[in-house]
Structures are given as structure tokens and as C-alpha cells.
N, C-alpha and C. Protein backbone atom coordinates (compact mmCIF):
# COMPACT_ATOMS: atom_id res chain seq x y z
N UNK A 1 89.10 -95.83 -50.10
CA UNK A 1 88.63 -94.47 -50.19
C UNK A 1 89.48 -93.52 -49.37
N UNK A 2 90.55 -94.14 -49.21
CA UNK A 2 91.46 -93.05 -48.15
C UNK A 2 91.76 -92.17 -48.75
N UNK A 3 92.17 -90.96 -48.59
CA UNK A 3 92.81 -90.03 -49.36
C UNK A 3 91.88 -89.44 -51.05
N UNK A 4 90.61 -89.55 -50.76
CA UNK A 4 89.88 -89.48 -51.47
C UNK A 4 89.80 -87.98 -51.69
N UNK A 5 89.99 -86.55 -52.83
CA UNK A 5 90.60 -85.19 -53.06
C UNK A 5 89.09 -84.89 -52.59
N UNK A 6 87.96 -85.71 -52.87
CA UNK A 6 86.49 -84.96 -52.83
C UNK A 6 86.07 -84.82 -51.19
N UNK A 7 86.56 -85.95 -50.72
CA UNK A 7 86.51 -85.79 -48.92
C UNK A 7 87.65 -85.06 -48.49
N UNK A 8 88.51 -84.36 -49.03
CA UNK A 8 89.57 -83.78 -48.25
C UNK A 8 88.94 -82.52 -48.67
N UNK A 9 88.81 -82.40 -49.53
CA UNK A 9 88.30 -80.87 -50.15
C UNK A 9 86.66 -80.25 -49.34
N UNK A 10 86.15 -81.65 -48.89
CA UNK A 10 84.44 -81.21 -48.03
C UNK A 10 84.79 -80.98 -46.83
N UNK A 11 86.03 -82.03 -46.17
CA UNK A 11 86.42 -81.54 -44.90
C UNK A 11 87.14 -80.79 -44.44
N UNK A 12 87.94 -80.04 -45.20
CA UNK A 12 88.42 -79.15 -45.04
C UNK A 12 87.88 -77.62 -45.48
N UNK A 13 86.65 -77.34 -46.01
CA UNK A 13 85.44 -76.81 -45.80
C UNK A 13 84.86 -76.69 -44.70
N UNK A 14 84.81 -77.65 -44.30
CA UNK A 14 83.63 -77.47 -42.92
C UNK A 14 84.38 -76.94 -41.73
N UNK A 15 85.41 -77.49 -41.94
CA UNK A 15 86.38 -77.34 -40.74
C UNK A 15 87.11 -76.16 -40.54
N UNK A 16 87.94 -75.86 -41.85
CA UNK A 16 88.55 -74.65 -42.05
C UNK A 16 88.21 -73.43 -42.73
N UNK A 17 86.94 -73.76 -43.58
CA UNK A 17 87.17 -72.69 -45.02
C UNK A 17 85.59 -71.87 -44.14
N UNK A 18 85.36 -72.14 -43.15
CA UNK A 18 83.61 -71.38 -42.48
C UNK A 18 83.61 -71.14 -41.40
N UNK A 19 83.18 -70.48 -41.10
CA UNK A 19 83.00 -69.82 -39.81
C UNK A 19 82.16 -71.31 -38.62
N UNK A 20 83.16 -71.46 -37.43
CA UNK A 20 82.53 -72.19 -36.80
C UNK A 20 83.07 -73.62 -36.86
N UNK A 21 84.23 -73.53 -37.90
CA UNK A 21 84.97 -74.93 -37.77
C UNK A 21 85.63 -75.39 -36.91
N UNK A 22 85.98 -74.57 -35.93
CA UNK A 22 86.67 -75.31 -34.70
C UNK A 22 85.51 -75.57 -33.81
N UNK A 23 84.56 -75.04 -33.46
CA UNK A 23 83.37 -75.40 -32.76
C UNK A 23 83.19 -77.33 -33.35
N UNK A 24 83.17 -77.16 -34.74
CA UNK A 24 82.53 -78.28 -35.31
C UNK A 24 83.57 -79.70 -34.83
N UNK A 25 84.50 -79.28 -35.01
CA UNK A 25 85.76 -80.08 -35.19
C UNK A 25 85.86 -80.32 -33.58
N UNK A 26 85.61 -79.51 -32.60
CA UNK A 26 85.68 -80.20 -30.92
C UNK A 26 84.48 -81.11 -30.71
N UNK A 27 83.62 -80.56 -31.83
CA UNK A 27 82.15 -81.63 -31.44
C UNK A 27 82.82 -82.69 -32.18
N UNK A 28 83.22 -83.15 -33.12
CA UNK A 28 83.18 -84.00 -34.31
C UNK A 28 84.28 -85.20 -32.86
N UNK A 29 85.64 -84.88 -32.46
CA UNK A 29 86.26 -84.93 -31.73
C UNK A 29 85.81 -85.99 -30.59
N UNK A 30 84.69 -84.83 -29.91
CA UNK A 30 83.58 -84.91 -28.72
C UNK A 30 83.06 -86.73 -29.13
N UNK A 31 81.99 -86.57 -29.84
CA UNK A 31 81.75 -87.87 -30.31
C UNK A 31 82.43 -89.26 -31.23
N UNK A 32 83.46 -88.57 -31.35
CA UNK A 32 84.48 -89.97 -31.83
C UNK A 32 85.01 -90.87 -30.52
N UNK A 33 84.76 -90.08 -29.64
CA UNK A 33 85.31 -90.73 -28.29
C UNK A 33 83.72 -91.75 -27.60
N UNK A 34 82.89 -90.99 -27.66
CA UNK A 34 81.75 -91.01 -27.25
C UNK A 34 80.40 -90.80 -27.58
N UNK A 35 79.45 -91.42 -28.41
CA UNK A 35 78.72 -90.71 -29.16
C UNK A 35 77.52 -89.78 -27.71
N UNK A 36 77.19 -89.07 -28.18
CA UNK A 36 76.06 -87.85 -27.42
C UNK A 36 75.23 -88.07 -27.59
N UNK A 37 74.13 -87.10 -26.98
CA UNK A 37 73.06 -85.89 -27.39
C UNK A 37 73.03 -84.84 -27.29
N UNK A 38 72.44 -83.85 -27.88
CA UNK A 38 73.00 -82.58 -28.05
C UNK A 38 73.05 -81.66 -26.73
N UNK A 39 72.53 -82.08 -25.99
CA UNK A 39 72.51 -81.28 -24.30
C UNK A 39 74.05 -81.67 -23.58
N UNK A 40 74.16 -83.41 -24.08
CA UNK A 40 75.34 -83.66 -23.38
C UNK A 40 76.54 -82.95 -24.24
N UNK A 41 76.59 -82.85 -25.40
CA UNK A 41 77.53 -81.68 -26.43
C UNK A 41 77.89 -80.24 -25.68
N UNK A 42 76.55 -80.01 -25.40
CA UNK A 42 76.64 -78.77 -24.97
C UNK A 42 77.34 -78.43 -23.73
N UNK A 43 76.97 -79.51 -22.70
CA UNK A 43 77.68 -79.33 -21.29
C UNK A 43 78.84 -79.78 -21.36
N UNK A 44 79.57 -80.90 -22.04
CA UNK A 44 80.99 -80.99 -22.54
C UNK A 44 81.75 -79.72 -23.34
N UNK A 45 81.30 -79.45 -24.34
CA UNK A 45 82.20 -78.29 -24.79
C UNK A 45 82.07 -76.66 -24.50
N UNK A 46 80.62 -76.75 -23.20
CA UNK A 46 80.99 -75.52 -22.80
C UNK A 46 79.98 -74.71 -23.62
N UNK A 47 79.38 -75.07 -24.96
CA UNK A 47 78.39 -74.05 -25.98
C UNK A 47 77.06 -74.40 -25.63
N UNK A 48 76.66 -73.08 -26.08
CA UNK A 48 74.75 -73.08 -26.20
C UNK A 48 74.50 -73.91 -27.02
N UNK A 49 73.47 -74.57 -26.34
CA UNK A 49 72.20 -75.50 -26.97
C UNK A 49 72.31 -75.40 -28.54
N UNK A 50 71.63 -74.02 -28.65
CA UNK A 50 71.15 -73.94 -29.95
C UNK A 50 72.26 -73.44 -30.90
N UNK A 51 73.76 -72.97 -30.56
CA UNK A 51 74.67 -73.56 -31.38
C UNK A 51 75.17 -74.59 -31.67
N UNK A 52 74.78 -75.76 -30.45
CA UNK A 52 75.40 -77.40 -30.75
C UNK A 52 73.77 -77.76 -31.64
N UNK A 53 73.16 -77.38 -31.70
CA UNK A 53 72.03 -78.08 -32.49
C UNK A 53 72.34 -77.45 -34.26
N UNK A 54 72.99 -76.18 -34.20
CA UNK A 54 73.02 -75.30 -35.37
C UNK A 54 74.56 -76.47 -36.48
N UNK A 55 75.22 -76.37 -35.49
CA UNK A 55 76.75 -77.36 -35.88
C UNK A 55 76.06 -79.07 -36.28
N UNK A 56 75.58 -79.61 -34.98
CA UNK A 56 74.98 -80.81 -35.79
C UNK A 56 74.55 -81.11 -37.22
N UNK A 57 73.36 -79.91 -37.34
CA UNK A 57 72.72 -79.64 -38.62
C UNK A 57 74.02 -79.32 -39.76
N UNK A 58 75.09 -78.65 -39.62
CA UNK A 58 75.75 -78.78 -40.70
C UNK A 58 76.28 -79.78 -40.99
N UNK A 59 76.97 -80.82 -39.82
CA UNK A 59 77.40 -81.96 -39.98
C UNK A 59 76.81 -82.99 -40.70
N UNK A 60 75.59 -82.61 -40.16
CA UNK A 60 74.71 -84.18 -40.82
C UNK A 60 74.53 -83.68 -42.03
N UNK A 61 74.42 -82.21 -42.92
CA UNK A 61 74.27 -81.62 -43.61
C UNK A 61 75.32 -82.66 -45.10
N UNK A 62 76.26 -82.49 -44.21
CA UNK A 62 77.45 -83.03 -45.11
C UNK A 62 77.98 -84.03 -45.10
N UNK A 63 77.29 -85.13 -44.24
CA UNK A 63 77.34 -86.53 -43.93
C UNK A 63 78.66 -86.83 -43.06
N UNK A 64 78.78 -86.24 -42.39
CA UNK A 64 79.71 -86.24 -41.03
C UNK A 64 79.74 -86.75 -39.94
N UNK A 65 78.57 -86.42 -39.28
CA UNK A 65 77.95 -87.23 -38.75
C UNK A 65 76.04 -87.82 -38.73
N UNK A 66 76.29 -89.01 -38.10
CA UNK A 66 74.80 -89.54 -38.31
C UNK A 66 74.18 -89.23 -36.91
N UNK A 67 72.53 -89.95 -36.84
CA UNK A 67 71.60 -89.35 -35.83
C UNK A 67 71.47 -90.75 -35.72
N UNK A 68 71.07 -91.59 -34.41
CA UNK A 68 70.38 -92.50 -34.49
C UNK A 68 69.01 -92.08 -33.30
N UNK A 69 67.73 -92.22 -33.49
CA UNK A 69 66.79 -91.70 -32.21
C UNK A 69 65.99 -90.61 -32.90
N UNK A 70 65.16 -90.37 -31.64
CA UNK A 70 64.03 -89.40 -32.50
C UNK A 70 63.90 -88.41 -31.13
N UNK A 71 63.40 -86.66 -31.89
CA UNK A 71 62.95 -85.92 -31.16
C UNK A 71 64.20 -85.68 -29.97
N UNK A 72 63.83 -85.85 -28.26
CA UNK A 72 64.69 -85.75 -27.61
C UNK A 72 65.80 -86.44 -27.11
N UNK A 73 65.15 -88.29 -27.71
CA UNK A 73 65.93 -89.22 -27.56
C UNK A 73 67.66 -89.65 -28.49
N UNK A 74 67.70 -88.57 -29.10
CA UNK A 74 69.05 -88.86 -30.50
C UNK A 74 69.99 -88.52 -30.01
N UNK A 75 70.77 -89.36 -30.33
CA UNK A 75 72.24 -89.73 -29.58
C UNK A 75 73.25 -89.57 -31.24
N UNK A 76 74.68 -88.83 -31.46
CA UNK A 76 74.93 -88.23 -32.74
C UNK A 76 76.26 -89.20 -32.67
N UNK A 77 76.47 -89.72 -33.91
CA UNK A 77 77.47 -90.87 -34.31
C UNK A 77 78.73 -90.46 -35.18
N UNK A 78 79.93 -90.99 -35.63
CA UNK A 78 80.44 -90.68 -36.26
C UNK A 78 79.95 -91.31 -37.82
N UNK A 79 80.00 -90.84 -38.89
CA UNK A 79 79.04 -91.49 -40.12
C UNK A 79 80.48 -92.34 -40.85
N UNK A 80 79.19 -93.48 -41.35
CA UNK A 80 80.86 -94.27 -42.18
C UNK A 80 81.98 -93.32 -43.45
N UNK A 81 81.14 -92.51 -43.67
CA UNK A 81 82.06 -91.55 -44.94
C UNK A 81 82.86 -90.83 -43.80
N UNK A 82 83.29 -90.69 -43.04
CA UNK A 82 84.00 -90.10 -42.03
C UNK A 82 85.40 -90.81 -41.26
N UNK A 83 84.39 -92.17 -40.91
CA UNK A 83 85.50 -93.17 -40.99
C UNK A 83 86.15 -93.87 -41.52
N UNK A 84 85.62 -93.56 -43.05
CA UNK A 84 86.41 -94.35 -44.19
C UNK A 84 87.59 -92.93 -44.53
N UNK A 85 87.39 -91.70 -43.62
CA UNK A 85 88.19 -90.89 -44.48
C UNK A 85 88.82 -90.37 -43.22
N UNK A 86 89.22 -91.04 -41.91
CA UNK A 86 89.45 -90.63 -40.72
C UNK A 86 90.97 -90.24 -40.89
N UNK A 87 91.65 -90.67 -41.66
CA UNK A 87 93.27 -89.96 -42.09
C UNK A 87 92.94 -88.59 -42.28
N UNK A 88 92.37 -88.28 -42.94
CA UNK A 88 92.04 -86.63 -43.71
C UNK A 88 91.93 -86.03 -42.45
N UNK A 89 90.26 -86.60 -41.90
CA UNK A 89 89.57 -85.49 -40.88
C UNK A 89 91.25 -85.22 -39.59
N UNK A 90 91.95 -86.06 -39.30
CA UNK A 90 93.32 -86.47 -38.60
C UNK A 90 93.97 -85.37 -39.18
N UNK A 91 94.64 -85.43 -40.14
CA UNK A 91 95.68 -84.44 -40.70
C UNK A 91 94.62 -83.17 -40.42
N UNK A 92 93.80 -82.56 -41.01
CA UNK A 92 93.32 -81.21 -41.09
C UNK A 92 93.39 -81.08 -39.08
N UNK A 93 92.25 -81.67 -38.45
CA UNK A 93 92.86 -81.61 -36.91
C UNK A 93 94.00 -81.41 -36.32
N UNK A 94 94.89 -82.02 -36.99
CA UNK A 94 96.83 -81.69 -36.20
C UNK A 94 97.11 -80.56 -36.99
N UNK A 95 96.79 -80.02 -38.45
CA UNK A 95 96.99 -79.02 -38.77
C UNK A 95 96.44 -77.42 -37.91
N UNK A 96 94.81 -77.54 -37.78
CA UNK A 96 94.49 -76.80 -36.90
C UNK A 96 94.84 -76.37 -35.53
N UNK A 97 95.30 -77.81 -34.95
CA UNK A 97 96.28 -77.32 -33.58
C UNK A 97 97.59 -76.95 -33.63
N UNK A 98 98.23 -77.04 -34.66
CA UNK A 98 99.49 -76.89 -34.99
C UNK A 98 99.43 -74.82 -35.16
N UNK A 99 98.56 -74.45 -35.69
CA UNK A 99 98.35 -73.05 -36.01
C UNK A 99 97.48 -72.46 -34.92
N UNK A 100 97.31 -72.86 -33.67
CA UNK A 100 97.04 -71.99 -32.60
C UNK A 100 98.09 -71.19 -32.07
């Protein structure tokens, strides 16, 4: 599924084509290293609460990332459609830093 046009075309949507894709893309980042919760998101990248809760919701929106836990206990994962397509989400990332 590498190089799959339907996952390059969703992630590069979320990331680039909307408002809030670099927010998404330091979280997405954030938890590939480490999975979270959204308080610990927040005190790592520096954003309000209720914009790291607003970004989650699109992620999981688009199967980006997963939740495992309930209520206050959920800790946010990278989802397997993400890591089956981790070349893509890679290239669009070096692209985005490349154009700062």
C-alpha cells in the first residue's frame, strides 16, 4: 500500500491543503516518537488544550491517528493506515520544512 494516490491525496489535505496543518503535522510527529494524551500534546507543542483536542478530532476524523482509553485516561497512537503509508506522510513533512 505504499505510495497509494488515495493516501497521498488525504494526507496531503490534512496537512497542506487546511488551515492548521502544521499544528497537525507537529502533533502527528509528537506521537510517532511517543504516543500522548492530549494535556501532554499540549505542554509539548506549546498549544491550547482545546486546539490539541480540536486537531486530534480531525486526525482520528481521517484515520490518522487512533485513541486507545476512555474519557481522561486516552493516550493517541499512530493508526496502521498511517504506517502503512509512512513514506507519503515523510515526503509531504520534508516538503513542508523545506518551504519555511
Amino acid at each position: 500500500m505504499t505510495n497509494d494516490p488515495y493516501a497521498k491525496r488525504l494526507l496531503w489535505f490534512v496537512f497542506v491543503g487546511s488551515r492548521g496543518g502544521p499544528n497537525r503535522l507537529k502533533l502527528v510527529q509528537a506521537i510517532r516518537d511517543t504516543p500522548l494524551n492530549a494535556n501532554q500534546l499540549a505542554k509539548e507543542l506549546g498549544l491550547d488544550y482545546k486546539a490539541i483536542i480540536h486537531h486530534v478530532g480531525v486526525l482520528e476524523k481521517n484515520n490518522i491517528i487512533t485513541r486507545i482509553g476512555e474519557k481522561y485516561n486516552v493516550t493517541f497512537f499512530i493508526s496502521p493506515f498511517l504506517e502503512a503509508n509512512m513514506d507519503s506522510f515523510l515526503e509531504i513533512a520534508q516538503k513542508l520544512e523545506k518551504s519555511k
